[in-house]
C-alpha atoms as a PDB file:
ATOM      1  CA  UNK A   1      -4.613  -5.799  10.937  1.00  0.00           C
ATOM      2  CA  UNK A   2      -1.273  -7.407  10.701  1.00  0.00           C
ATOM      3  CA  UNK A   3      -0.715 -10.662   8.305  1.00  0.00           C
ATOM      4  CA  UNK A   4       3.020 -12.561   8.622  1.00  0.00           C
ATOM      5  CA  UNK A   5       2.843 -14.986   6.247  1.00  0.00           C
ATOM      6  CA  UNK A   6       1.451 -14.186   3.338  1.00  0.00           C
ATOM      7  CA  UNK A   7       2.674 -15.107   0.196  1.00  0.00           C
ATOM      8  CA  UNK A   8       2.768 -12.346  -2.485  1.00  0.00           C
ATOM      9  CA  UNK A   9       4.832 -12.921  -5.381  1.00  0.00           C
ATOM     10  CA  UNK A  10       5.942 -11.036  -8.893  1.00  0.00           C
ATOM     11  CA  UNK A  11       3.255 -11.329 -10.882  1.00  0.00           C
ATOM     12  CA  UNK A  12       0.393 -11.897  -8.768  1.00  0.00           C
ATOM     13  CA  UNK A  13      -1.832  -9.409  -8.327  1.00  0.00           C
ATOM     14  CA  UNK A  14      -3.224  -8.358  -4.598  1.00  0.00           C
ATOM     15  CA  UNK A  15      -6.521  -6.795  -4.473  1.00  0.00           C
ATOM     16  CA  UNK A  16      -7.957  -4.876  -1.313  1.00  0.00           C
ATOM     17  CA  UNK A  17     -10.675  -3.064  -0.420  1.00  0.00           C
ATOM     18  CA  UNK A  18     -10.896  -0.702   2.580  1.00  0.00           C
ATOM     19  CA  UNK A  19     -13.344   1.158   3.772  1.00  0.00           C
ATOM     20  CA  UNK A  20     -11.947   3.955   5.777  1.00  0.00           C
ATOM     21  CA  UNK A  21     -13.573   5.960   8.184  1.00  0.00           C
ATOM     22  CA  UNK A  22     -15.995   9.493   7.671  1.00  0.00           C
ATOM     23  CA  UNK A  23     -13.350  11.102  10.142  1.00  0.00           C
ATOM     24  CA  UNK A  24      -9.967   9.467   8.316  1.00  0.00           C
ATOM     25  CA  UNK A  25      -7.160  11.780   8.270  1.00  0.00           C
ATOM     26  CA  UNK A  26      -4.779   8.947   6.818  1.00  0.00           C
ATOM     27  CA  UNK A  27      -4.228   5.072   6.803  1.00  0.00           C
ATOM     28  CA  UNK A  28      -1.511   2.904   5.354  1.00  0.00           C
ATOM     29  CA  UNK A  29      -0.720   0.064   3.375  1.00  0.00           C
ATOM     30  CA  UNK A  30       2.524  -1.747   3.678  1.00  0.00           C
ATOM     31  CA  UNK A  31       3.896  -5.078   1.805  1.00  0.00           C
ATOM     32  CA  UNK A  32       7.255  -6.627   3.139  1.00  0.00           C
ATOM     33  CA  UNK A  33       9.043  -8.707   5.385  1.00  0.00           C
ATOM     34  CA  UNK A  34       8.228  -7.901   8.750  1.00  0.00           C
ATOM     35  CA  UNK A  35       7.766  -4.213  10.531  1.00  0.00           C
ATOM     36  CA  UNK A  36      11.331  -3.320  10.329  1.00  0.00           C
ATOM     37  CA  UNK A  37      11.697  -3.965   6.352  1.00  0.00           C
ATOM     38  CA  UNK A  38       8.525  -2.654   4.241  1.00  0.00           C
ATOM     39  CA  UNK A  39       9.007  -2.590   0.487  1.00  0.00           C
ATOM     40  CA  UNK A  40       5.926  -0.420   0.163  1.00  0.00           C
ATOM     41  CA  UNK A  41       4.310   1.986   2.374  1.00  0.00           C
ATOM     42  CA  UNK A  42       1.693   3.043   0.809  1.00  0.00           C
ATOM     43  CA  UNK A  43       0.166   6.386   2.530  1.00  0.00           C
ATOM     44  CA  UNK A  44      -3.419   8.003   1.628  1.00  0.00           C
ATOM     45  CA  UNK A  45      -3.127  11.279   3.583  1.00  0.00           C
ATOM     46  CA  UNK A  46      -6.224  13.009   3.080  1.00  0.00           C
ATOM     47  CA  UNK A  47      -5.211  16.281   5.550  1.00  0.00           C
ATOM     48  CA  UNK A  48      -2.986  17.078   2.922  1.00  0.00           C
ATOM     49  CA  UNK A  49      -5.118  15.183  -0.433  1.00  0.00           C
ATOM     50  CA  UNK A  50      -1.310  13.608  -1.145  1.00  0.00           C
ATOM     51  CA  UNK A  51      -0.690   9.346  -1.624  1.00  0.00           C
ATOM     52  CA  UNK A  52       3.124   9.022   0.372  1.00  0.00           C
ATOM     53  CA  UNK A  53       5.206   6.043  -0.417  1.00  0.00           C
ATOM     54  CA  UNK A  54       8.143   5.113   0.992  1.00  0.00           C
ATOM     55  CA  UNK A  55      10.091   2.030   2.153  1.00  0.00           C
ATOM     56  CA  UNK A  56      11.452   1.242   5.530  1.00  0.00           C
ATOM     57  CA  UNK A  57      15.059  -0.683   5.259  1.00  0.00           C
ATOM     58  CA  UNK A  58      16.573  -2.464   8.519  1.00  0.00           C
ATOM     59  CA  UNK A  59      14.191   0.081  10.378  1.00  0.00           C
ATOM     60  CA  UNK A  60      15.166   3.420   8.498  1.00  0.00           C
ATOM     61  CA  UNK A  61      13.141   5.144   6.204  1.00  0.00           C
ATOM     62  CA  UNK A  62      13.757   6.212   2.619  1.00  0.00           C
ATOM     63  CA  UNK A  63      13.322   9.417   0.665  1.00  0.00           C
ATOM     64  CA  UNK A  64       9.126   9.587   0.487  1.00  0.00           C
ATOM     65  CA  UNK A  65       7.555   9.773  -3.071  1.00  0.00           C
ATOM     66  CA  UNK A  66       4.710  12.240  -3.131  1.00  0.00           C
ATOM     67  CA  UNK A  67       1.632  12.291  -5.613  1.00  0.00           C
ATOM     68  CA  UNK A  68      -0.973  14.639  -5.560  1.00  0.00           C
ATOM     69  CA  UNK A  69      -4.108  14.502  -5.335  1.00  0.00           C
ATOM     70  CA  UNK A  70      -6.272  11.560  -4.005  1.00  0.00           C
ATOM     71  CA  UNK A  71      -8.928   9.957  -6.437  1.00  0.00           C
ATOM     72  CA  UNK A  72     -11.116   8.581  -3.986  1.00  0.00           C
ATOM     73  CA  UNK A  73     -12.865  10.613  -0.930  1.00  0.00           C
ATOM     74  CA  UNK A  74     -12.695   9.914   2.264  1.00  0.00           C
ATOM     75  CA  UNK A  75     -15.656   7.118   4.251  1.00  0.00           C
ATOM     76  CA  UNK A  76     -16.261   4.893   1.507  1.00  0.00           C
ATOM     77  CA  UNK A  77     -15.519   1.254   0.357  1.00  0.00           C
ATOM     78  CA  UNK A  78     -12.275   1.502  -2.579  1.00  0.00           C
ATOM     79  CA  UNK A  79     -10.382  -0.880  -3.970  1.00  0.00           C
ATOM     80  CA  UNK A  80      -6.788  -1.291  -4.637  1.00  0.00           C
ATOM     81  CA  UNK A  81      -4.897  -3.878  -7.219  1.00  0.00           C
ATOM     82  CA  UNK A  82      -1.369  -3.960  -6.493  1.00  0.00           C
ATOM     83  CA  UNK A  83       1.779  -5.521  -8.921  1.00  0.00           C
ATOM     84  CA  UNK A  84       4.973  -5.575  -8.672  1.00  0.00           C
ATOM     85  CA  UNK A  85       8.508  -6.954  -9.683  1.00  0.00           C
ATOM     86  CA  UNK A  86      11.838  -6.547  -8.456  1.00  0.00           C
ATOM     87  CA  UNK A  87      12.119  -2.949  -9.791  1.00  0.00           C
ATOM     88  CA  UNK A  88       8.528  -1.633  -9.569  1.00  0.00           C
ATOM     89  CA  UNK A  89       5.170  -1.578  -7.686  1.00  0.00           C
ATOM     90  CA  UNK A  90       2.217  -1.008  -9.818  1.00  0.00           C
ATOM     91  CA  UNK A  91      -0.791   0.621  -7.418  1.00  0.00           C
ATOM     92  CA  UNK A  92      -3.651   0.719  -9.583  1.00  0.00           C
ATOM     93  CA  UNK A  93      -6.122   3.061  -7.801  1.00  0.00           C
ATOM     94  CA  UNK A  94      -9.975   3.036  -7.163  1.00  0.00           C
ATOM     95  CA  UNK A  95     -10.672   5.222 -10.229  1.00  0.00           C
ATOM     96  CA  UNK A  96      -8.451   3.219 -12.574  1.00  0.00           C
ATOM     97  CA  UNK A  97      -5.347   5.181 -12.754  1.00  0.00           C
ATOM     98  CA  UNK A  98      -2.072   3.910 -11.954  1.00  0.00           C
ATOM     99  CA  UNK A  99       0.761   4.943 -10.071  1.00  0.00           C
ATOM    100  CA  UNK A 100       4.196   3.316  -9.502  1.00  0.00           C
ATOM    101  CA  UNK A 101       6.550   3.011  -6.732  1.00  0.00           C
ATOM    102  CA  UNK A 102      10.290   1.515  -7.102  1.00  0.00           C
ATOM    103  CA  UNK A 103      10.734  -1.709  -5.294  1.00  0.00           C
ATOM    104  CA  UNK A 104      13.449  -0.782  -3.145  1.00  0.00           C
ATOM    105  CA  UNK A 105      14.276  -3.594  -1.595  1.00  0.00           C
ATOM    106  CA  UNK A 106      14.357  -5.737  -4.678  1.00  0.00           C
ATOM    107  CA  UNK A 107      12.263  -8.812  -3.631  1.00  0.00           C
ATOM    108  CA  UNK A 108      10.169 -10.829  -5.738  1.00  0.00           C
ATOM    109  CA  UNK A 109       8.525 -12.100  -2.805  1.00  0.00           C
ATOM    110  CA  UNK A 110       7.118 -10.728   0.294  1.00  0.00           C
ATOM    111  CA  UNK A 111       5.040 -12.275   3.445  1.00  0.00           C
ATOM    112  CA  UNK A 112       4.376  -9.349   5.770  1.00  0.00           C
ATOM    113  CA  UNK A 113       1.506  -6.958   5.259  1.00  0.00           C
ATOM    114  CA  UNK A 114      -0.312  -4.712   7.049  1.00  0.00           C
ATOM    115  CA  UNK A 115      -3.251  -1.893   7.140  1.00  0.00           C
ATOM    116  CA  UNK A 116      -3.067   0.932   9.966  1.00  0.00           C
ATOM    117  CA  UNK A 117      -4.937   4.289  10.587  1.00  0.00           C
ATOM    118  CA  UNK A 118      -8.645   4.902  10.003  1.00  0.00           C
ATOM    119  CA  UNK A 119      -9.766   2.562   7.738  1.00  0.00           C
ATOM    120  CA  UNK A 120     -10.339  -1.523   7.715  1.00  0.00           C
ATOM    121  CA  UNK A 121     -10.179  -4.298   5.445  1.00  0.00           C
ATOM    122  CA  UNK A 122     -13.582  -5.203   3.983  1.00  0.00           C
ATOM    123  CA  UNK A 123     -11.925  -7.743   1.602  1.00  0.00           C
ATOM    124  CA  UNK A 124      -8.294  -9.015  -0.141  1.00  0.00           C
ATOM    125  CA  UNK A 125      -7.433 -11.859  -2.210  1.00  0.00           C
ATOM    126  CA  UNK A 126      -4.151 -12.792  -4.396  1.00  0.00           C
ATOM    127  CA  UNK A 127      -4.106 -14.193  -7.559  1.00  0.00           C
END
């Protein structure tokens, strides 16, 4: 699913919920501009239980930021609540820790978002 304008801005707070599929080896999560400039791609790859982040800039990629470990298993409904300003995004995850991710491209507003791999979008709101 692919949304173009949207408007998320610092200090709002974007909740999602997925539900991914039994058989998910990954999905993806990115906030930004359009497919060429994503501020955050956020990654669950559960092949490898690691959460990838990364930013795409004019259609090149940055330097990925790895985290171990994946708090939520694979099939079921989770939920998301993302923050950010225009140093940081703030990814709280489903089991209520946090992890952050630098906003590389410095917006304080964003319009593009999308989900991808094996999971959908059971629900999302911004407030």
């Amino acid at each position: 699913m692919q949304v173009k304008d949207m408007t998320f801005k610092e200090g709002q707070e974007f909740k999602i919920r997925i539900k991914t599929k039994d058989s998910c080896n990954s999905f993806a999560i990115n906030i930004g501009h359009d497919s060429e400039n994503i501020a955050m791609h956020f990654n669950p790859r559960f092949d490898s239980d690691v959460i990838v982040c990364n930013s795409l800039s004019g259609g090149s990629w940055g330097d990925e930021h790895r985290e171990g470990n994946l708090p939520f298993p694979r099939g079921e409904e989770c939920k998301f609540y993302i923050n950010f300003n225009n140093e940081q995004f703030y990814i709280k995850l489903p089991d209520g820790s946090m992890m952050n991710f630098p906003n590389r491209l410095g917006d304080v507003k964003y319009k593009y978002f999308d989900v991808s791999g094996d999971a959908r979008i059971v629900g999302m709101k911004i407030k």
